[in-house]
Protein backbone atom coordinates (compact mmCIF):
# COMPACT_ATOMS: atom_id res chain seq x y z
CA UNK A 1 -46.75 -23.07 -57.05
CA UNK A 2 -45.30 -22.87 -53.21
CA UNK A 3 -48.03 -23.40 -50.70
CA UNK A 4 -47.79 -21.32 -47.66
CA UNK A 5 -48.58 -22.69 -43.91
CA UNK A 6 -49.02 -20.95 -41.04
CA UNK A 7 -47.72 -23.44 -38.17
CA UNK A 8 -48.00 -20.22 -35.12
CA UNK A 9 -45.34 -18.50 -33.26
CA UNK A 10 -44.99 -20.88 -30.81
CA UNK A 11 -43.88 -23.57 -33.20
CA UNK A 12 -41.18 -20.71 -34.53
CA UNK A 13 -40.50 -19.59 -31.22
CA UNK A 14 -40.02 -23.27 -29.80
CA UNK A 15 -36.38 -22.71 -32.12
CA UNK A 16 -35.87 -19.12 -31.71
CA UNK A 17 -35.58 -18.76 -28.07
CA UNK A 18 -33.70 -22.15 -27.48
CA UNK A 19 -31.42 -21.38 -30.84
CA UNK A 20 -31.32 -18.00 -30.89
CA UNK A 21 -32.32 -16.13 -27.83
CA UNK A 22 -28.40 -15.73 -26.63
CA UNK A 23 -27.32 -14.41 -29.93
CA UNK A 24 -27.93 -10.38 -29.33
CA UNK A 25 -28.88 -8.40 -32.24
CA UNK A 26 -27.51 -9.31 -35.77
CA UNK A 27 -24.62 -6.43 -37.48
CA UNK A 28 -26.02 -5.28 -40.59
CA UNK A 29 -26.44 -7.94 -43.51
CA UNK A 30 -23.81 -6.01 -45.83
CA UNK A 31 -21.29 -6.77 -42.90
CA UNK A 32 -20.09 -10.05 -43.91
CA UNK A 33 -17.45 -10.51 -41.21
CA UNK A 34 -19.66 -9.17 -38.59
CA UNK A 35 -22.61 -11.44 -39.63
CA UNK A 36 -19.70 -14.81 -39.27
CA UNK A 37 -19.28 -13.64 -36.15
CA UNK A 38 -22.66 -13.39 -35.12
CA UNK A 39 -23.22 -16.82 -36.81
CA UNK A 40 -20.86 -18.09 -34.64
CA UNK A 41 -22.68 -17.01 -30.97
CA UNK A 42 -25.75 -19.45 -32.19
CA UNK A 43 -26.81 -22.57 -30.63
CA UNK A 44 -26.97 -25.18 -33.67
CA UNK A 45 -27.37 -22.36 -36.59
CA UNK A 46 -26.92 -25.61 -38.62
CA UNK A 47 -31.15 -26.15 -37.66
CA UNK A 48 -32.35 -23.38 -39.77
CA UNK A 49 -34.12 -23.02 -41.95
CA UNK A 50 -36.39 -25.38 -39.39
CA UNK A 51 -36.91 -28.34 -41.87
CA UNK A 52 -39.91 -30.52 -40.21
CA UNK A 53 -43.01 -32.53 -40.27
CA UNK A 54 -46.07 -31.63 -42.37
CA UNK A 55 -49.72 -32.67 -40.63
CA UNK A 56 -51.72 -34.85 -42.74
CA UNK A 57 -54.52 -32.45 -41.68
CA UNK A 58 -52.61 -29.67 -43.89
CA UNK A 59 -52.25 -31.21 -46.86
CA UNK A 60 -53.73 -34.62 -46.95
CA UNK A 61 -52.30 -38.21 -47.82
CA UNK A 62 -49.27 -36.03 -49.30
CA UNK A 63 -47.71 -35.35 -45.87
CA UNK A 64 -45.68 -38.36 -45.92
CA UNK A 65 -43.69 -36.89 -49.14
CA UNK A 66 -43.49 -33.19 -47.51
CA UNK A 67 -41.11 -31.39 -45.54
CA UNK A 68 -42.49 -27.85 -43.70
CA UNK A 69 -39.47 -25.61 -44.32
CA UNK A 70 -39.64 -22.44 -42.18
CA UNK A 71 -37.22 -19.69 -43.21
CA UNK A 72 -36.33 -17.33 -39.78
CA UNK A 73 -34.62 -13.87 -39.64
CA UNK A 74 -34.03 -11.92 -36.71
CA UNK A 75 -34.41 -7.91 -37.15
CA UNK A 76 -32.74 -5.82 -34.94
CA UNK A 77 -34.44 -3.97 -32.11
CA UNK A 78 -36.89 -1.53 -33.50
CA UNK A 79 -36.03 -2.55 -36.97
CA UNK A 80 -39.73 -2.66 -39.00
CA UNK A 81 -37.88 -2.89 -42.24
CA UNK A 82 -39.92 -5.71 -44.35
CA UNK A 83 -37.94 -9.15 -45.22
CA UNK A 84 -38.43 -11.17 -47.73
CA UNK A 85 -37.08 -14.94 -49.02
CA UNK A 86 -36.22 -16.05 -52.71
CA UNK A 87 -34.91 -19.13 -53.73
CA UNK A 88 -35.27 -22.52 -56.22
CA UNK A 89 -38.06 -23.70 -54.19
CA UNK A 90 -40.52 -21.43 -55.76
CA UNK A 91 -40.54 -18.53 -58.67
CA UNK A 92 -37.33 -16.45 -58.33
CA UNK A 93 -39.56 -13.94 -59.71
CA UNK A 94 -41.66 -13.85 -56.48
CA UNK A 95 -40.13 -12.99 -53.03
CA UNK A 96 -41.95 -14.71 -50.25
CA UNK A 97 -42.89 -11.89 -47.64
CA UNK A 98 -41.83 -12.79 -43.48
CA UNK A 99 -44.40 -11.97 -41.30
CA UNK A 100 -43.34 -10.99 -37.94
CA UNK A 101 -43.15 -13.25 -35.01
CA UNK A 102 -45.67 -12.70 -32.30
CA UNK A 103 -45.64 -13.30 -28.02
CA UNK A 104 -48.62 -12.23 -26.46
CA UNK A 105 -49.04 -9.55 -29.40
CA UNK A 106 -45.89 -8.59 -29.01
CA UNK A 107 -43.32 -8.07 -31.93
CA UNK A 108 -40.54 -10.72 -30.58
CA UNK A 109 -38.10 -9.11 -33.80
CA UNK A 110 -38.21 -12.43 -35.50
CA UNK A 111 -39.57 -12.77 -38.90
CA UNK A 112 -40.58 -16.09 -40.66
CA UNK A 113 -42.93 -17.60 -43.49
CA UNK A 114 -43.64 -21.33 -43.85
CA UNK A 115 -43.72 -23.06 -46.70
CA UNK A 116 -44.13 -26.71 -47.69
CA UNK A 117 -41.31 -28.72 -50.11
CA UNK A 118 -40.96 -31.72 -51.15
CA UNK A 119 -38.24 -34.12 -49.46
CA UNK A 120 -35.72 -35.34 -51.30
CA UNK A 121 -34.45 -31.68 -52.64
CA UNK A 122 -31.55 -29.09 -52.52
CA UNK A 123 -31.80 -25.85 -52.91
CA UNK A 124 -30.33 -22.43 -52.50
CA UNK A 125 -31.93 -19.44 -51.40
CA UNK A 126 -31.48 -15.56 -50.03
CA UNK A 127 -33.35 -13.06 -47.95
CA UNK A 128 -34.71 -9.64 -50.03
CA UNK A 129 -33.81 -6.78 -47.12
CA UNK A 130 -33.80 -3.09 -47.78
CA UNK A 131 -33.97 -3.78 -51.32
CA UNK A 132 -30.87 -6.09 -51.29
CA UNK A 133 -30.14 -9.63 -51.50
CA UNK A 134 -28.38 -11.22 -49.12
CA UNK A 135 -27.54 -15.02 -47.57
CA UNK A 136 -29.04 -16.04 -44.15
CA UNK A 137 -27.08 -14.71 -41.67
CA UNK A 138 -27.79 -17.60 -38.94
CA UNK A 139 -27.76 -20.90 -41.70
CA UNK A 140 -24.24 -21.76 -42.29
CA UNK A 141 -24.70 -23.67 -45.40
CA UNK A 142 -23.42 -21.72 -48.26
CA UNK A 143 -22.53 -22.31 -52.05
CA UNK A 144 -20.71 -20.17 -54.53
CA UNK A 145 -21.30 -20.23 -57.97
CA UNK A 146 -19.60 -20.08 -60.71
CA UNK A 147 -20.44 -15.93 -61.10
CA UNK A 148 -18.59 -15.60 -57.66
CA UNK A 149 -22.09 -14.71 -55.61
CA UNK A 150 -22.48 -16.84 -52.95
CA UNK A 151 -26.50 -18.02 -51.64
CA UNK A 152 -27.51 -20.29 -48.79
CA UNK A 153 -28.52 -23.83 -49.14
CA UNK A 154 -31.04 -26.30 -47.74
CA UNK A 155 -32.01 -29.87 -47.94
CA UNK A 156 -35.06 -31.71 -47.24
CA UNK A 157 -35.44 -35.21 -45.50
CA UNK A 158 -33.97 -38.18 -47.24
CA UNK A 159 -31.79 -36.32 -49.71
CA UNK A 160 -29.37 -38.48 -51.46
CA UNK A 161 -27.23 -36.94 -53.99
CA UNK A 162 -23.72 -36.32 -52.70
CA UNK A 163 -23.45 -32.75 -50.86
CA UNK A 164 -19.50 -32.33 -50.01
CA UNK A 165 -17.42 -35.14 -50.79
CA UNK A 166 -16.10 -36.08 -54.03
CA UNK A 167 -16.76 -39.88 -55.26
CA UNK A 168 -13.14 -41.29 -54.84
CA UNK A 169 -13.62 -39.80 -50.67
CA UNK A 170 -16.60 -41.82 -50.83
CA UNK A 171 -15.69 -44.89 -52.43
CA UNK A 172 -12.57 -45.05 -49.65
CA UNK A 173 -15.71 -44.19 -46.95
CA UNK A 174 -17.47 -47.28 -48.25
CA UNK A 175 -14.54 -49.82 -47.75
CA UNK A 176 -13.61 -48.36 -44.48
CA UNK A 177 -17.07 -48.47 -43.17
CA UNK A 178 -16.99 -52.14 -44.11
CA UNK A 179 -14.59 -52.43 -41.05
CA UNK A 180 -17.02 -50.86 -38.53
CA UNK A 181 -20.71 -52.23 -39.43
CA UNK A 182 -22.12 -55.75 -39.46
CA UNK A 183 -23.85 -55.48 -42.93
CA UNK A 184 -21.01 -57.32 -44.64
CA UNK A 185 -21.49 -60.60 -43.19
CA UNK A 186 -22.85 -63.61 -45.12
CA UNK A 187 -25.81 -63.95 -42.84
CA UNK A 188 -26.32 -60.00 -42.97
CA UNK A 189 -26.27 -59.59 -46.77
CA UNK A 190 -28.94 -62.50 -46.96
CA UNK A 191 -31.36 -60.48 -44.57
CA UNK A 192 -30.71 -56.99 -46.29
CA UNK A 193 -31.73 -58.41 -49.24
CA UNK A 194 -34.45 -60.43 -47.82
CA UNK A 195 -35.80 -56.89 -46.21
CA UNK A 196 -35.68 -54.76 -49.76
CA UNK A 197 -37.17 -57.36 -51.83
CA UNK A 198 -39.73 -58.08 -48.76
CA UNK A 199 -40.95 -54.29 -49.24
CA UNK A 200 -44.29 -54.15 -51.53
CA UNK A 201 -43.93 -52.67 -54.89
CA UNK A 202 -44.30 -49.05 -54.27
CA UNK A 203 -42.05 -49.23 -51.27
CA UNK A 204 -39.45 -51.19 -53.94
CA UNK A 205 -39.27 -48.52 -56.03
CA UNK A 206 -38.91 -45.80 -53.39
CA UNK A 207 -37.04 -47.83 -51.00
CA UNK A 208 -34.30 -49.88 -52.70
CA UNK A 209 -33.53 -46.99 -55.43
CA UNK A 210 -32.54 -45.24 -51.81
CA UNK A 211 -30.44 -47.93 -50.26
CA UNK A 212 -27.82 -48.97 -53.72
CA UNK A 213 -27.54 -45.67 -54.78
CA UNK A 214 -23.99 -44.98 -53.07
CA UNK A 215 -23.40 -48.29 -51.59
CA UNK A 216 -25.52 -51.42 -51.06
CA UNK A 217 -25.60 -51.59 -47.06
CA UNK A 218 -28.48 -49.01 -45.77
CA UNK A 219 -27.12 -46.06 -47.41
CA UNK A 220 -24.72 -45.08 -43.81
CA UNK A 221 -22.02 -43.10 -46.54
CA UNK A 222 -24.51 -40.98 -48.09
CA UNK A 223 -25.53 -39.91 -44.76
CA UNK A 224 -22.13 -39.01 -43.17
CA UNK A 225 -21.87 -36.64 -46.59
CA UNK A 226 -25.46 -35.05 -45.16
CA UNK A 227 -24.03 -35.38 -41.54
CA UNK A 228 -20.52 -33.17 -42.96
CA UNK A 229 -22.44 -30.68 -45.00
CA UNK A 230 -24.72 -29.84 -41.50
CA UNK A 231 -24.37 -30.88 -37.99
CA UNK A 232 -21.17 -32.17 -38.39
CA UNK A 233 -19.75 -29.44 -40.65
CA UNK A 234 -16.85 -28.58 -37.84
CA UNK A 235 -15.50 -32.57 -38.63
CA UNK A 236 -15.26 -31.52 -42.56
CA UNK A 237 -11.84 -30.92 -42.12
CA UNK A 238 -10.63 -34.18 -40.57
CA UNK A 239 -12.37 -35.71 -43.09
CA UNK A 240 -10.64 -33.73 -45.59
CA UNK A 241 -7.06 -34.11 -44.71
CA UNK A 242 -7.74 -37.93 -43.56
CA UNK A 243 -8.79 -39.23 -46.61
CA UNK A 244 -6.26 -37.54 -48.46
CA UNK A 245 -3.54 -39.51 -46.03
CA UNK A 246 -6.07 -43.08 -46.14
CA UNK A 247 -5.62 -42.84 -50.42
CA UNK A 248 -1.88 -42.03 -49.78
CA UNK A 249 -1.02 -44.88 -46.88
CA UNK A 250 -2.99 -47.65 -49.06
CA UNK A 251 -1.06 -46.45 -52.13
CA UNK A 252 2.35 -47.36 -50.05
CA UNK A 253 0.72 -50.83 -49.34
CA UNK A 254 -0.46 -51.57 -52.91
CA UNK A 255 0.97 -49.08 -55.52
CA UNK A 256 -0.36 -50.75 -58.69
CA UNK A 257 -4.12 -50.72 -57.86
CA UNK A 258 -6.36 -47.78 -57.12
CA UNK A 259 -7.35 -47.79 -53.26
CA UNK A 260 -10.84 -47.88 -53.51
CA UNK A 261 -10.04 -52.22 -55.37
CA UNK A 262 -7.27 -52.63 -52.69
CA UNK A 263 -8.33 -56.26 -51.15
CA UNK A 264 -10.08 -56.20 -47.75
CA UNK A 265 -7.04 -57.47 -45.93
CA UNK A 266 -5.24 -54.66 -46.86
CA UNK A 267 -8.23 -52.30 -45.51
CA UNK A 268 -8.27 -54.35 -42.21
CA UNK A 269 -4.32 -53.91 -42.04
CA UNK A 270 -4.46 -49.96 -42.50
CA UNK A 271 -8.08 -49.69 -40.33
CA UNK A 272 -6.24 -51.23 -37.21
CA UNK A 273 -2.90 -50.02 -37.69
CA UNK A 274 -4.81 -46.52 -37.28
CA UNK A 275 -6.89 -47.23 -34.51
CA UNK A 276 -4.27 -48.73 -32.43
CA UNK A 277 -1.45 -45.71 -33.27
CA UNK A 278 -0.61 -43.32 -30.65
CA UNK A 279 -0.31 -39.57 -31.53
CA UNK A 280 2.34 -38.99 -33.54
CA UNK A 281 4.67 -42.11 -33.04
CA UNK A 282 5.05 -42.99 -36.87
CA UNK A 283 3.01 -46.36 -36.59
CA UNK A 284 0.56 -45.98 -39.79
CA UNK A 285 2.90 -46.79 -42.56
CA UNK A 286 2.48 -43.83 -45.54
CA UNK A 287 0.88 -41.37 -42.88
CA UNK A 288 2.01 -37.86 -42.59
CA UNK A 289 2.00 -37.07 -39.10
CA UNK A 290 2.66 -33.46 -39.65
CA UNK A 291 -0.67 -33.09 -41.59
CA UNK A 292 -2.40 -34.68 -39.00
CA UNK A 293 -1.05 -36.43 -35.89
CA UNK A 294 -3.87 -38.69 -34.71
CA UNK A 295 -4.84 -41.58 -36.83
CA UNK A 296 -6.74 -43.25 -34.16
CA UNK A 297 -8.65 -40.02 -33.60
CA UNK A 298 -10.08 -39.97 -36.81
CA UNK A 299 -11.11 -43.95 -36.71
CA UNK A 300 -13.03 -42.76 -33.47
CA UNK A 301 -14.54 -40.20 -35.54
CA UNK A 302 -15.54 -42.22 -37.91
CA UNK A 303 -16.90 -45.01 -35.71
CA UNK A 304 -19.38 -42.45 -34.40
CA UNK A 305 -20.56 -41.42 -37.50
CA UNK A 306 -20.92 -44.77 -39.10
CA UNK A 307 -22.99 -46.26 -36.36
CA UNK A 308 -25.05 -42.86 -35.79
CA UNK A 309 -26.05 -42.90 -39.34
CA UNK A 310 -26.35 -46.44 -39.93
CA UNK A 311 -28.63 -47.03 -37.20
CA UNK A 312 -30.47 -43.13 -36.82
CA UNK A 313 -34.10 -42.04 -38.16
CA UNK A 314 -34.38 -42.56 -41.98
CA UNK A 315 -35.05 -39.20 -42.92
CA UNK A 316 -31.28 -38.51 -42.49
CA UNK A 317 -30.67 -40.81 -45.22
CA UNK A 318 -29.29 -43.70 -43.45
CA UNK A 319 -30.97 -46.53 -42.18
CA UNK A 320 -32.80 -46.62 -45.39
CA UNK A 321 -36.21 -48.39 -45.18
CA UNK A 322 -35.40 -48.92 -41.41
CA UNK A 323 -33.45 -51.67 -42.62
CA UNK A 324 -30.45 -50.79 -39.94
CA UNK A 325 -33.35 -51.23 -37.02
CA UNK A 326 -34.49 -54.32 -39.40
CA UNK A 327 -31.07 -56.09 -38.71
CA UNK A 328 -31.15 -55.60 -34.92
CA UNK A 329 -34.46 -56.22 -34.94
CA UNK A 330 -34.03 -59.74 -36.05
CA UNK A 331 -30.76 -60.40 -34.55
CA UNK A 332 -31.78 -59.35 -31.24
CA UNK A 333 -34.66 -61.94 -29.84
CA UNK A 334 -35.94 -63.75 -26.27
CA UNK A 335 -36.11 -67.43 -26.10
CA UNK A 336 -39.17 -67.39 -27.39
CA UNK A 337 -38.44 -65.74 -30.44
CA UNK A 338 -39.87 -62.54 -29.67
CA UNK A 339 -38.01 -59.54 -30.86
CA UNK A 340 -35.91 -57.06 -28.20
CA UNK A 341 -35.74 -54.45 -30.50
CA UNK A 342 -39.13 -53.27 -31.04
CA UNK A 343 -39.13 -50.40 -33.05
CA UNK A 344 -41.95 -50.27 -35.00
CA UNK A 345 -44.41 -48.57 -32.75
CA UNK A 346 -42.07 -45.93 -32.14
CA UNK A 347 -41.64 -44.75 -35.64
CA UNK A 348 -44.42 -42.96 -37.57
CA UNK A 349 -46.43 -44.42 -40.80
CA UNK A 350 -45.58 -45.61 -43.45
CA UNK A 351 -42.48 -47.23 -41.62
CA UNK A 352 -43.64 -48.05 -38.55
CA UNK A 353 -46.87 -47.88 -36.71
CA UNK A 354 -47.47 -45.00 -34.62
CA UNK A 355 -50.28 -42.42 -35.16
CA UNK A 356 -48.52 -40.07 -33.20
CA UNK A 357 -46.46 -38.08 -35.58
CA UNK A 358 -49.69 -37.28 -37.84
């Protein structure tokens, strides 16, 4: 059964007014094109529903495994009309009611119910307005189904399942990666695998199943997949149409093996024979320039990514275990042996050390 939490208006209004407040009021929800458009005027629509922390004071020891999901709609003016949310995370018999959103006693026109889920999920969900179902008009995560009606998604921290890209896009992410991060080294191989099998056995079973489930490094391809399907949706596209030329330009280098077995050397040809083209001066043997001019553009791209992911908070799937602040942890030491990457206090339990968070 879905427990409820009721975190205050400020804590909703700390993301309506900095995410929202610019927006004006929404079009009606039946007017799809409208409500794009309206999409569109948001700061970051990507950040709803707010996914966040749950206080050990809430719920107990459990907190660590929780994620406070807190679904937001914003009437119109005037608009009293009661809203309601359904979706996978609870009975889809059972519409959650939105209560409205208070300053000072005042009716602020935002709506919003809190609920806690457990990280590590996908699901889909709409609002219940008027008597009809609709998507959230500010999250821009959709999915169709199969039946042709289309609902809004969300994930929780640390999911891990592929989101957006199909398997052979992220088997040609994993080799290409291997051109960017240090994890393939001898010496860095030997510590990853000193750091999982370090771990104690509940972390082991949590941790590692996390870091080899789409590649064996810290799990940095899984989260560019998260990265696409949210903050980074806009980039889905170069992605996309990139990939599509990467499979066909290693195909003219080696055209009896499938790309994602093609020897490193042939990687390390194609990666800097990318990032040292020019836009659209042919240089990238196999590349269409027409679909997409700028080689070296994407390798930027993708250099960003790589390292944000591979070296960001866990929760966003990367860096599993910490093990990316692990590495430069170790690598990165005084004379004396003491580390220059501290980042243990700054990270809440159980990874690192601070009682902040909780």
């Amino acid at each position: 059964m879905v427990r409820i939490h009721e975190p205050g208006s400020e804590y909703v209004l700390n993301f309506c007014t900095k995410h929202l407040g610019r927006s004006g009021d929404p079009p009606p929800p039946d007017d799809e094109n409208a409500t794009a458009t309206f999409r569109g005027q948001i700061a970051e629509a990507w950040r709803f529903p707010i996914i966040g922390l749950v206080r050990e004071k809430d719920v107990g020891p459990k907190a660590d495994d929780l994620n406070l999901v807190t679904f937001v709609y914003k009437s119109r003016s005037g608009d009293q009309s009661p809203v309601s949310v359904l979706g996978t995370f609870a009975s889809l018999c059972e519409p959650l009611p939105l209560k409205p959103v208070l300053f000072e006693g005042e009716d602020t026109g935002y709506r919003s119910v809190s609920v806690t889920v457990p990280k590590g999920e996908l699901h889909t969900y709409k609002f219940l307005v008027q008597g009809n179902y609709y998507p959230d008009p500010i999250n821009p995560q959709r999915v169709r189904f199969g039946n042709g009606r289309v609902w809004s998604r969300f994930f929780t921290d640390e999911y891990l399942q592929p989101l957006i890209l199909e398997l052979w896009e992220l088997r040609l992410l994993y080799r290409l990666v291997e051109q960017i991060l240090p994890f393939r080294t001898a010496e860095a191989e030997n510590f990853l695998q000193r750091h999982y099998f370090s771990l104690d056995k509940g972390q082991k079973v949590t941790q590692m199943a996390k870091a080899f489930r789409l590649d064996d490094s810290v799990g940095e391809v899984n989260a560019i997949d998260k990265l696409l399907a949210r903050e980074e949706a806009h980039r889905l596209v170069d992605y996309r149409v990139c990939l599509k030329q990467i499979d066909r330009a290693l195909r003219a280098l080696n055209p009896y093996t499938d790309p994602y077995l093609i020897p490193a050397e042939q990687y390390i040809e194609l990666y800097n024979s990318m990032a040292a083209s020019r836009p659209g001066d042919g240089s990238v043997p196999g590349w269409d320039y027409a679909a997409y001019d700028n080689p070296a553009f994407f390798i930027y791209l993708l250099r960003r990514h790589a390292v944000s992911t591979a070296f960001s908070h866990p929760k966003y799937a990367g860096n599993v275990g910490a093990a990316g602040w692990a590495y430069l942890s170790e690598r990165y030491a005084d004379k004396a042996g003491a580390t220059l990457f501290d980042w243990e206090p700054a990270l809440e339990k159980p990874l690192g050390t601070s009682e902040y968070y909780r």
